[in-house]
C-alpha atoms as a PDB file:
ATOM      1  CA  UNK A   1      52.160  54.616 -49.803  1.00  0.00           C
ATOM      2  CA  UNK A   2      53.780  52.231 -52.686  1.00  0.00           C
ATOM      3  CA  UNK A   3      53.453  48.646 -52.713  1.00  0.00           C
ATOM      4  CA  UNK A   4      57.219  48.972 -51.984  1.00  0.00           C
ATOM      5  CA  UNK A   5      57.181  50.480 -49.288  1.00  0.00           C
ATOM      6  CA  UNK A   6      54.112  48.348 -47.755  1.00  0.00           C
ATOM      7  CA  UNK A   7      55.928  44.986 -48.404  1.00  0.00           C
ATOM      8  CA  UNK A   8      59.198  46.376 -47.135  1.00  0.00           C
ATOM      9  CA  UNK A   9      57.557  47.111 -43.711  1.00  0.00           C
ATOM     10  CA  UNK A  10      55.547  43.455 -43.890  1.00  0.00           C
ATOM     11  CA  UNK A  11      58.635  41.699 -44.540  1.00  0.00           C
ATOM     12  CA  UNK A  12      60.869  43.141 -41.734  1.00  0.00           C
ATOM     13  CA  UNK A  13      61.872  40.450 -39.252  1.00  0.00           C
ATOM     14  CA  UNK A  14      60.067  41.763 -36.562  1.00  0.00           C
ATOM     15  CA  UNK A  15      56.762  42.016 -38.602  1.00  0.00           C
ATOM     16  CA  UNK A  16      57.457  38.780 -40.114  1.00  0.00           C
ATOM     17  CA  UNK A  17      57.637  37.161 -36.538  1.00  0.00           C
ATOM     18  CA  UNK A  18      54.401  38.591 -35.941  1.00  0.00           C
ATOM     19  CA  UNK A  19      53.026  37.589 -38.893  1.00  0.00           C
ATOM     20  CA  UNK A  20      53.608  34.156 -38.487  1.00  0.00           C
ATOM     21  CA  UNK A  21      52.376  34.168 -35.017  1.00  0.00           C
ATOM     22  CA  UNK A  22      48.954  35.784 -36.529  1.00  0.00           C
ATOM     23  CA  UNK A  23      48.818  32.919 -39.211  1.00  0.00           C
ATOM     24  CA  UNK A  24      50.057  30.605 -36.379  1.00  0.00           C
ATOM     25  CA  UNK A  25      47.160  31.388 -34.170  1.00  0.00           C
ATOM     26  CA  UNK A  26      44.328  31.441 -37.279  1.00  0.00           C
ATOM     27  CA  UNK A  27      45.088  28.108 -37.855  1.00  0.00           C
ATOM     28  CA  UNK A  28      45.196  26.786 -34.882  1.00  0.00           C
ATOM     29  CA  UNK A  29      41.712  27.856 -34.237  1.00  0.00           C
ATOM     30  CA  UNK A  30      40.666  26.484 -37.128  1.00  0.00           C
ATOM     31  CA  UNK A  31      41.977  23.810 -35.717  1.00  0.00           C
ATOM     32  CA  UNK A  32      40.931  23.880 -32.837  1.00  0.00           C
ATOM     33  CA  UNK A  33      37.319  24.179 -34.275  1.00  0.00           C
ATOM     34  CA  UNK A  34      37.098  21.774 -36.973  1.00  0.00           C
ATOM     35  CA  UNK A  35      39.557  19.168 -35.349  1.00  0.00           C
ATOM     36  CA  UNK A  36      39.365  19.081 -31.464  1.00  0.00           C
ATOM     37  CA  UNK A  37      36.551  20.592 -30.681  1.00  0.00           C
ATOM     38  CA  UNK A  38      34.109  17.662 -32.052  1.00  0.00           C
ATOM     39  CA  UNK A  39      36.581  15.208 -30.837  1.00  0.00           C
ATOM     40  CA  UNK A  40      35.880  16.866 -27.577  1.00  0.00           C
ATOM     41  CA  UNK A  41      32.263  16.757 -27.839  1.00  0.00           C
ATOM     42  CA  UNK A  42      32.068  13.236 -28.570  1.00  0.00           C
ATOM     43  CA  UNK A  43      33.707  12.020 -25.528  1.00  0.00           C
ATOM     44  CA  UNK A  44      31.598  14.381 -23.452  1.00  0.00           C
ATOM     45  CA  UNK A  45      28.691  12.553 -25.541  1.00  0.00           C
ATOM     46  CA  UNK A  46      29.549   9.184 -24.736  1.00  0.00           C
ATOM     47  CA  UNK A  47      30.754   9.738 -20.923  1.00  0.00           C
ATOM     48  CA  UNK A  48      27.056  11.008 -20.786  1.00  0.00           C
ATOM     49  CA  UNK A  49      25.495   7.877 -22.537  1.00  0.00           C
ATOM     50  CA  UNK A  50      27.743   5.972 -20.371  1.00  0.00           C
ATOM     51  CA  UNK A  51      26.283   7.501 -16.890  1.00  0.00           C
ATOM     52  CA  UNK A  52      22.987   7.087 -18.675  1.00  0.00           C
ATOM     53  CA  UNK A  53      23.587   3.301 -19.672  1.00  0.00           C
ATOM     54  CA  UNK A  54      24.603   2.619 -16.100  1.00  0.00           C
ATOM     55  CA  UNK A  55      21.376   3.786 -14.642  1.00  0.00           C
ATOM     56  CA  UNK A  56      19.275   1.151 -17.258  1.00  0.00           C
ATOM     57  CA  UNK A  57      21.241  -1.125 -16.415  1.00  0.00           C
ATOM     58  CA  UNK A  58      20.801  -0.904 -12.624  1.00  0.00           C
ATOM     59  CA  UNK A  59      17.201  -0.500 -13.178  1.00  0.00           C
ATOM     60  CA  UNK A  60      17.142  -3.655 -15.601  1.00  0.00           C
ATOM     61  CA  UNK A  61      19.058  -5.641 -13.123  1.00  0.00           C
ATOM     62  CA  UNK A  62      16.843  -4.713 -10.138  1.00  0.00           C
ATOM     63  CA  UNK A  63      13.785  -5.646 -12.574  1.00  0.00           C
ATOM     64  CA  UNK A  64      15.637  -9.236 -13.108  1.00  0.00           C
ATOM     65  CA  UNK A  65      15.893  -9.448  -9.429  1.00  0.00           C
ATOM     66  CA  UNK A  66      12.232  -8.885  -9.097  1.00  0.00           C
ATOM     67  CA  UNK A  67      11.325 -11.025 -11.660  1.00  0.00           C
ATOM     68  CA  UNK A  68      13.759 -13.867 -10.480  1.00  0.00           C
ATOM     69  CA  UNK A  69      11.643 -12.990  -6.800  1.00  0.00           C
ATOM     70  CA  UNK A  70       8.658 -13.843  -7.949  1.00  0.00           C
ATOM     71  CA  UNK A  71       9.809 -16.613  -9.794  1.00  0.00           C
ATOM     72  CA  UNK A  72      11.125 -18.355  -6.729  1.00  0.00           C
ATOM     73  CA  UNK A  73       7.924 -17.357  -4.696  1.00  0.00           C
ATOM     74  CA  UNK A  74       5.764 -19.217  -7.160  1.00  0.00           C
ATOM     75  CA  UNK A  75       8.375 -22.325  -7.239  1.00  0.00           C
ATOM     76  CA  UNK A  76       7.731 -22.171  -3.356  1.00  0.00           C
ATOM     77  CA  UNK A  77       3.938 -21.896  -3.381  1.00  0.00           C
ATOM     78  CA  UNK A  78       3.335 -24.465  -6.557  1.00  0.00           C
ATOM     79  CA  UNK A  79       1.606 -26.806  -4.521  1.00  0.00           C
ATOM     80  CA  UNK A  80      -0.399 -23.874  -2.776  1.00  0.00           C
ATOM     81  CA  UNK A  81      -1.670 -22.762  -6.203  1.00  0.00           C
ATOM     82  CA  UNK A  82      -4.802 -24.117  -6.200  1.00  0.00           C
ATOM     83  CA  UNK A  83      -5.484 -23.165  -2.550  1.00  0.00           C
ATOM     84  CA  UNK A  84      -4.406 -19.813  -3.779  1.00  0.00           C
ATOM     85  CA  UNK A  85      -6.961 -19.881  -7.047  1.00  0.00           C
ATOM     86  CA  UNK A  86     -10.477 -21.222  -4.501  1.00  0.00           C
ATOM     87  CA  UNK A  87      -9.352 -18.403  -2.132  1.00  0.00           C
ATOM     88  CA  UNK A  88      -9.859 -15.687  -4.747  1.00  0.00           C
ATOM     89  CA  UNK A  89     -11.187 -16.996  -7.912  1.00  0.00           C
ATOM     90  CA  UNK A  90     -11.501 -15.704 -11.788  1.00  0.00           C
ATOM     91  CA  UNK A  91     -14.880 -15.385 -11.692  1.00  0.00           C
ATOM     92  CA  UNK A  92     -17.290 -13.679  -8.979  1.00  0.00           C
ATOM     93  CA  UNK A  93     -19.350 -16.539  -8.191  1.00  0.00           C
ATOM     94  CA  UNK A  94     -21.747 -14.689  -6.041  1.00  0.00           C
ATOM     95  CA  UNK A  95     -24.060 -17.649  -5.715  1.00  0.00           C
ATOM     96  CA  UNK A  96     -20.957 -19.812  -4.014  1.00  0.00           C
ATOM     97  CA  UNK A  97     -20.610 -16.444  -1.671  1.00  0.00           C
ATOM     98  CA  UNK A  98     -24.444 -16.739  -0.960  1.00  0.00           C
ATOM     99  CA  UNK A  99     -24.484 -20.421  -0.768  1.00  0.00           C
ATOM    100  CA  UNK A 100     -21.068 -20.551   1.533  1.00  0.00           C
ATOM    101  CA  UNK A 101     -22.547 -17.903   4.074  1.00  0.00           C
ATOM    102  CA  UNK A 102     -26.275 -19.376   3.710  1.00  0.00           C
ATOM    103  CA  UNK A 103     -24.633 -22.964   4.711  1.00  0.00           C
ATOM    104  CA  UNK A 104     -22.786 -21.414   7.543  1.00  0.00           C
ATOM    105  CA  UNK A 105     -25.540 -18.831   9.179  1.00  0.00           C
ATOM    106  CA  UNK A 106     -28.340 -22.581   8.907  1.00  0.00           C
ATOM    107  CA  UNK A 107     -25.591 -24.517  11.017  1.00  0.00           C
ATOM    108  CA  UNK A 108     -25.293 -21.905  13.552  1.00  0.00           C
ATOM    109  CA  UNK A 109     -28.881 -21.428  13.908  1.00  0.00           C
ATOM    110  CA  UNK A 110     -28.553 -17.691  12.952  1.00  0.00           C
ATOM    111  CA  UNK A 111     -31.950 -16.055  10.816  1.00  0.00           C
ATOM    112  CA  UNK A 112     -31.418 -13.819   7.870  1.00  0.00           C
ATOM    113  CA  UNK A 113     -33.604 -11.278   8.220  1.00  0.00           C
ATOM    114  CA  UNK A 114     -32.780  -9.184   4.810  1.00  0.00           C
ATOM    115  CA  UNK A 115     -29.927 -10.004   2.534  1.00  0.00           C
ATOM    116  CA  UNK A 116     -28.434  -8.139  -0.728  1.00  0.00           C
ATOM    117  CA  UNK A 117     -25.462  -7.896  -2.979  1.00  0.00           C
ATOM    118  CA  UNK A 118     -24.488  -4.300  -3.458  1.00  0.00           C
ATOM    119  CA  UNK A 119     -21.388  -2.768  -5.955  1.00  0.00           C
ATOM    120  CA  UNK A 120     -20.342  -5.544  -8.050  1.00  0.00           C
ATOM    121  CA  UNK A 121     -18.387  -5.137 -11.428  1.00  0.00           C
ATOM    122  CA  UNK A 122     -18.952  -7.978 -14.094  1.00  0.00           C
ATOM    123  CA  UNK A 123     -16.204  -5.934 -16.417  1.00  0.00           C
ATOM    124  CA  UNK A 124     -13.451  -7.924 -17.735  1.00  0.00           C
ATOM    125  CA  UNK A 125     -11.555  -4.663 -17.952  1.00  0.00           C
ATOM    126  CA  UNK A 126      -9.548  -4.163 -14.591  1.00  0.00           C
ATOM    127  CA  UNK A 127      -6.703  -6.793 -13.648  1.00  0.00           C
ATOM    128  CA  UNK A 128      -6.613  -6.416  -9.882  1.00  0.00           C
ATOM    129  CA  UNK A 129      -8.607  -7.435  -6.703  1.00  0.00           C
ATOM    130  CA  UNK A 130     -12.473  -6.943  -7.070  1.00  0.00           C
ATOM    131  CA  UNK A 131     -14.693  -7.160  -4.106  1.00  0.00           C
ATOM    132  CA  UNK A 132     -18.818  -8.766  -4.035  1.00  0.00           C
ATOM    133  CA  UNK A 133     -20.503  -6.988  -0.935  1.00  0.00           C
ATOM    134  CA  UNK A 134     -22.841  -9.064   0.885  1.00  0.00           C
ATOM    135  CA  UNK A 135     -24.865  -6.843   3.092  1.00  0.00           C
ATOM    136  CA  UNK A 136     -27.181  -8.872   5.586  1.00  0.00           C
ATOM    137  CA  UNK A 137     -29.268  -8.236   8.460  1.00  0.00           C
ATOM    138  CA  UNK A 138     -29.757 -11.252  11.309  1.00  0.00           C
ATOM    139  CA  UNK A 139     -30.755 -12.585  14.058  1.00  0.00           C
ATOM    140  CA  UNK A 140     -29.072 -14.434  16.635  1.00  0.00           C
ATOM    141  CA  UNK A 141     -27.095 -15.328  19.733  1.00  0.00           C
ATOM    142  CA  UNK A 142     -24.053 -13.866  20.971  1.00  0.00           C
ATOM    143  CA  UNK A 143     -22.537 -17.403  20.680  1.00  0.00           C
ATOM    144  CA  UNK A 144     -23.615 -18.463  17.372  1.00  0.00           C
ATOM    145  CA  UNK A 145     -22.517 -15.029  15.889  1.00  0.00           C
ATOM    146  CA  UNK A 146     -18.979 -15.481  17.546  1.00  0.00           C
ATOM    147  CA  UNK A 147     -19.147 -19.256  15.837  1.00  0.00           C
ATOM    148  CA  UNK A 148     -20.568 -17.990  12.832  1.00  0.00           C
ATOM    149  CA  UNK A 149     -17.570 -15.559  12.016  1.00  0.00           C
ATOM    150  CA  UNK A 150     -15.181 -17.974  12.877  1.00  0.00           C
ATOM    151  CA  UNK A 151     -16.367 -19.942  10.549  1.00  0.00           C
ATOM    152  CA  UNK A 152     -16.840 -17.380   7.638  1.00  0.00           C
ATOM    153  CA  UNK A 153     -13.587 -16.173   7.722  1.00  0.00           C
ATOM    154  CA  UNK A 154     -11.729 -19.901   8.309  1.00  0.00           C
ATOM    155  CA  UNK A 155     -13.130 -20.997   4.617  1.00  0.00           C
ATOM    156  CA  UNK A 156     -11.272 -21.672   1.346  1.00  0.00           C
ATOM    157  CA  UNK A 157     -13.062 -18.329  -0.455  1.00  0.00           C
ATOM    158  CA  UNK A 158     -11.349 -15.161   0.858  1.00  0.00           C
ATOM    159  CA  UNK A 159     -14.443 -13.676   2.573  1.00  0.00           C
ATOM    160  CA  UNK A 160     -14.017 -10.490   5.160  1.00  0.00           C
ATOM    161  CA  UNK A 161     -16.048  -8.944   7.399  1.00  0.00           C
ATOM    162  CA  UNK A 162     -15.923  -5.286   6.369  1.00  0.00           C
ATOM    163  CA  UNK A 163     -18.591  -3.699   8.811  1.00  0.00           C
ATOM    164  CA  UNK A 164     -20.752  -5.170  12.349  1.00  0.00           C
ATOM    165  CA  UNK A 165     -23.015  -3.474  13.755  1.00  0.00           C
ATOM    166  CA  UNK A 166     -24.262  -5.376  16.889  1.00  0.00           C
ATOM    167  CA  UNK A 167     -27.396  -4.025  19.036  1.00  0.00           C
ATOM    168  CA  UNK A 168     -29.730  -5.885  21.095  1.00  0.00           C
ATOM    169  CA  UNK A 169     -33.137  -7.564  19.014  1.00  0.00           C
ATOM    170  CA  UNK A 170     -36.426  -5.746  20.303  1.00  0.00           C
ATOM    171  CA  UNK A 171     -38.661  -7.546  19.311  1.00  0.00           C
ATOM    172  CA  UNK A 172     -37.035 -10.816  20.738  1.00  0.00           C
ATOM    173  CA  UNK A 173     -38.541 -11.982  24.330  1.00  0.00           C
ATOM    174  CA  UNK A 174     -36.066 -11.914  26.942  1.00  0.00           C
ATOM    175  CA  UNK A 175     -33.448 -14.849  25.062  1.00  0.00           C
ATOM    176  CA  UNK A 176     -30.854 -12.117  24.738  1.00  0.00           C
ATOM    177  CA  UNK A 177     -30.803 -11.994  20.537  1.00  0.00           C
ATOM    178  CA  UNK A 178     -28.746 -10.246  18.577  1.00  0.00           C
ATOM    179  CA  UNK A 179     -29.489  -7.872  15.807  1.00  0.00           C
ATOM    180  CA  UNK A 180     -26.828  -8.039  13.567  1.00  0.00           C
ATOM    181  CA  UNK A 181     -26.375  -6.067  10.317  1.00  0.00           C
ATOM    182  CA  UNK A 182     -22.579  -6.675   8.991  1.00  0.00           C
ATOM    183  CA  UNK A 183     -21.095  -6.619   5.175  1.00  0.00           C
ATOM    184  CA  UNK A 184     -19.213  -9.421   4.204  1.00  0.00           C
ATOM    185  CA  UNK A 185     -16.273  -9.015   1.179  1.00  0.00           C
ATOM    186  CA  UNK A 186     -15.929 -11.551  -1.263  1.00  0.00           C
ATOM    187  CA  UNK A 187     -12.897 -11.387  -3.343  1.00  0.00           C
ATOM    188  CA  UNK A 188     -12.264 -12.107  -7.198  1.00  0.00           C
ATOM    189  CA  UNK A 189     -10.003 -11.226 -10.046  1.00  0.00           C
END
């Protein structure tokens, strides 16, 4: 075929229709692609950081809350503070713990038998709760244990009795002591 011939039949109003629907369609997918389509992906993009910024932002605002709590807790308890700081103190002072339960088992006539501090961490390193066990073994009354525990746990330093382990003294003559082995928990930060 001639060039004639070719651009006879490409010319023709019914190929010339189509061709403009071709170069119709070509460019409206380049279009499409160049033009819309990152328009398209950059409101899907920030609908998606949107969702996302509304989930900080509940979690921030819960965190506020918290914080605004805690705030009012410690506005409430500011003249408790210091209560709060000889309950559970910085330091372990195990010889106040020893000296505070000493005190207490003299004035209710009790007798340590045997007496020892067992797991204690001097490390600076954790920031929560750290316990001084006291183990002890005594002897006493039924009474004066009762008064004795009363007393150990109504003091300023947050002491709890973590194990007793009552049975009846056999060496003691007939007064009805007490053998007595219990571990007391001291608390610190």
């Amino acid at each position: 075929m001639n060039l004639n011939a070719i651009s006879k039949i490409i010319f023709e109003k019914k190929n010339t229709d189509y061709l403009y629907v071709i170069f119709f369609l070509l460019i409206f997918s380049i279009f499409i692609v160049f033009a819309i389509k990152p328009s398209l992906t950059t409101a899907y993009s920030l609908k998606k950081e949107e969702v996302d910024l509304a989930k900080i932002d509940m979690v921030y605002e819960e965190k506020i809350n918290n914080i605004t709590s805690i705030q009012t807790q410690i506005e409430d308890n500011r003249d408790n503070l210091p209560l709060l700081n000889q309950s559970i103190s910085e330091q372990p002072e195990v010889n106040k713990i020893i000296e505070d339960v000493k005190n207490t088992a003299d004035k209710n006539s009790i007798v340590i038998n045997k007496a020892s501090i067992v797991d204690i961490n001097f490390s600076k390193t954790n920031k929560e709760k750290q316990n001084v066990k006291l183990k002890m073994e005594v002897t006493t009354s039924f009474d004066n244990l009762k008064q004795f525990i009363t007393e150990i746990l109504a003091q300023r330093r947050l002491k709890l009795i973590d194990e007793l382990i009552v049975s009846k003294d056999k060496d003691s003559s007939g007064s009805g002591n007490l053998k007595v082995n219990f571990i007391i928990n001291g608390y610190y930060l």
